[in-house]
Protein backbone atom coordinates (compact mmCIF):
# COMPACT_ATOMS: atom_id res chain seq x y z
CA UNK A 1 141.40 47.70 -16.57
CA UNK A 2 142.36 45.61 -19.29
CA UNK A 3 144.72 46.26 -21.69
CA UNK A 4 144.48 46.01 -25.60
CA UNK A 5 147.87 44.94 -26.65
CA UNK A 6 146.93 45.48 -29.81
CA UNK A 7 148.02 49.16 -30.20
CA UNK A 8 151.34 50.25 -30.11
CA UNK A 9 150.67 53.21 -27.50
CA UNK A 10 149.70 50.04 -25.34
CA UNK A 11 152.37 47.90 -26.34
CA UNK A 12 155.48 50.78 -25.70
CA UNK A 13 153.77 51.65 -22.53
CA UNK A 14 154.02 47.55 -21.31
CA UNK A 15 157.03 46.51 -22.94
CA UNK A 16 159.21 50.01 -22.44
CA UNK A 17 157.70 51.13 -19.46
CA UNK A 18 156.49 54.61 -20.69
CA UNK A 19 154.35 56.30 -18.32
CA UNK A 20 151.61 58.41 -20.36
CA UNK A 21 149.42 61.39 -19.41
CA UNK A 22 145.66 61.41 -18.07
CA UNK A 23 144.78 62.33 -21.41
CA UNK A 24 146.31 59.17 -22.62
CA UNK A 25 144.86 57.19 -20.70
CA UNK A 26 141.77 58.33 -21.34
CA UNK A 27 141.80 58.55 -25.13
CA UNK A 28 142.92 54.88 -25.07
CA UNK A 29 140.14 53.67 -22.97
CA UNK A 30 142.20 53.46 -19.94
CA UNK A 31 140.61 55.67 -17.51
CA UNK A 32 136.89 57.04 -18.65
CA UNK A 33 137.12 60.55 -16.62
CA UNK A 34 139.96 62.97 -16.08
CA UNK A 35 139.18 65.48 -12.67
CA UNK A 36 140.92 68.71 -12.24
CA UNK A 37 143.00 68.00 -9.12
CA UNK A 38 141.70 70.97 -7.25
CA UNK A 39 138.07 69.63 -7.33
CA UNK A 40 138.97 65.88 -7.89
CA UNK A 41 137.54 64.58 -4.84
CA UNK A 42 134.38 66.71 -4.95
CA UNK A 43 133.77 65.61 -8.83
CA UNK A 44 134.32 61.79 -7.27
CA UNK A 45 132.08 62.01 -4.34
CA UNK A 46 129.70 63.07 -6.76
CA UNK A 47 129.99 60.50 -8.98
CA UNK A 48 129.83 57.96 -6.51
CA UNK A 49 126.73 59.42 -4.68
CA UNK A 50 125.30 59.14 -8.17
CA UNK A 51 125.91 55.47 -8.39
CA UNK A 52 125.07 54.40 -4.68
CA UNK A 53 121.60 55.56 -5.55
CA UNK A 54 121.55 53.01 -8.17
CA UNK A 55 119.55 49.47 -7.56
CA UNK A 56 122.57 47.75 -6.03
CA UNK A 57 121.35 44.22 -7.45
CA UNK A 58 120.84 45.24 -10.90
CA UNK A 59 124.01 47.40 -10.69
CA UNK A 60 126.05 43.44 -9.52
CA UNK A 61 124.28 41.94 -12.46
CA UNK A 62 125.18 44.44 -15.23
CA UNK A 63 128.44 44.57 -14.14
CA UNK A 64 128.82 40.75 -14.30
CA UNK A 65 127.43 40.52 -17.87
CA UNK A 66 129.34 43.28 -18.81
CA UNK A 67 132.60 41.67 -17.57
CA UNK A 68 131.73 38.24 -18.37
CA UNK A 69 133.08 38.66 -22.10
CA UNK A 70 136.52 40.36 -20.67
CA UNK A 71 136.97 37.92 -17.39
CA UNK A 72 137.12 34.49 -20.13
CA UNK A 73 139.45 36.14 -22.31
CA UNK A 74 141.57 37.28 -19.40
CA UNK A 75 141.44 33.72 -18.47
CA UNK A 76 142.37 32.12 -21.67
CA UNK A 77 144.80 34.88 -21.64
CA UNK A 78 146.66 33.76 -18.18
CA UNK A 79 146.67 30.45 -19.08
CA UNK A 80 148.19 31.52 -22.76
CA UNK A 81 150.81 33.40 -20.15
CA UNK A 82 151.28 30.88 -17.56
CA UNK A 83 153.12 28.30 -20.00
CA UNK A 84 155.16 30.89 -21.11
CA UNK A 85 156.41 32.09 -18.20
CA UNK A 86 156.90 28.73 -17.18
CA UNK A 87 158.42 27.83 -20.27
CA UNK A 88 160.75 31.59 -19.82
CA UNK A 89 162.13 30.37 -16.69
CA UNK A 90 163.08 26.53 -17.47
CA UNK A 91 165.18 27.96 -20.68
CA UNK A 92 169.09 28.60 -21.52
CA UNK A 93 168.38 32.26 -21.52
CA UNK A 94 166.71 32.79 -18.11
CA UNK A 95 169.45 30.52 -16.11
CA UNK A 96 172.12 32.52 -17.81
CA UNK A 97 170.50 35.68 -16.63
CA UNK A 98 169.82 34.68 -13.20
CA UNK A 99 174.01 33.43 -13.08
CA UNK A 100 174.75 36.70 -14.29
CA UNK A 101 172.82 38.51 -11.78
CA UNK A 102 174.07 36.47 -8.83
CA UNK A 103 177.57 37.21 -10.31
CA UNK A 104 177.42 40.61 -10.11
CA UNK A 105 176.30 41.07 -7.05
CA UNK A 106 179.70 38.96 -5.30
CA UNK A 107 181.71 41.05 -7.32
């Protein structure tokens, strides 16, 4: 699933590390379905008997132009992420961090 960081539901729940509901997730695009525990598996096997009875090639090609979109911008996105993490870990802040760390666990 990818995330829009764009909201600030999504934003507390990556940078704060809230956990939210089912219903949540689902009004924020997160999950599309929310199953009653005591008939989840029943509701899934049905869903996914529903979809095996689907044309299998033209179910790999929608979901490849569907994705298509989403899979560059996650790309660009990584890459966007790589040089900062990179960046992150070569500065003042991060080898001060990692001392401290090491530090406390002697102690």
């Amino acid at each position: 699933a990818v995330v829009s960081t764009q909201s600030t539901g999504a934003n507390e729940m990556l940078l704060a590390e809230r956990q939210i509901s089912a219903e949540e997730a689902c009004t924020g695009g997160l999950v599309t379905r929310i199953f009653p525990e005591d008939t989840f598996r029943e509701e899934v096997d049905k869903v996914v008997s529903h979809m095996a009875k689907l044309p299998p090639q033209s179910m790999i090609i929608s979901k490849g132009l569907i994705r298509q979109e989403v899979k560059e911008k996650l790309l660009e996105v990584n890459t966007r992420e790589c040089i900062t993490l990179r960046d992150r870990w070569l500065s003042d802040e991060c080898m001060t961090a990692i001392m401290n760390f090491l530090n406390r666990k002697k102690k």
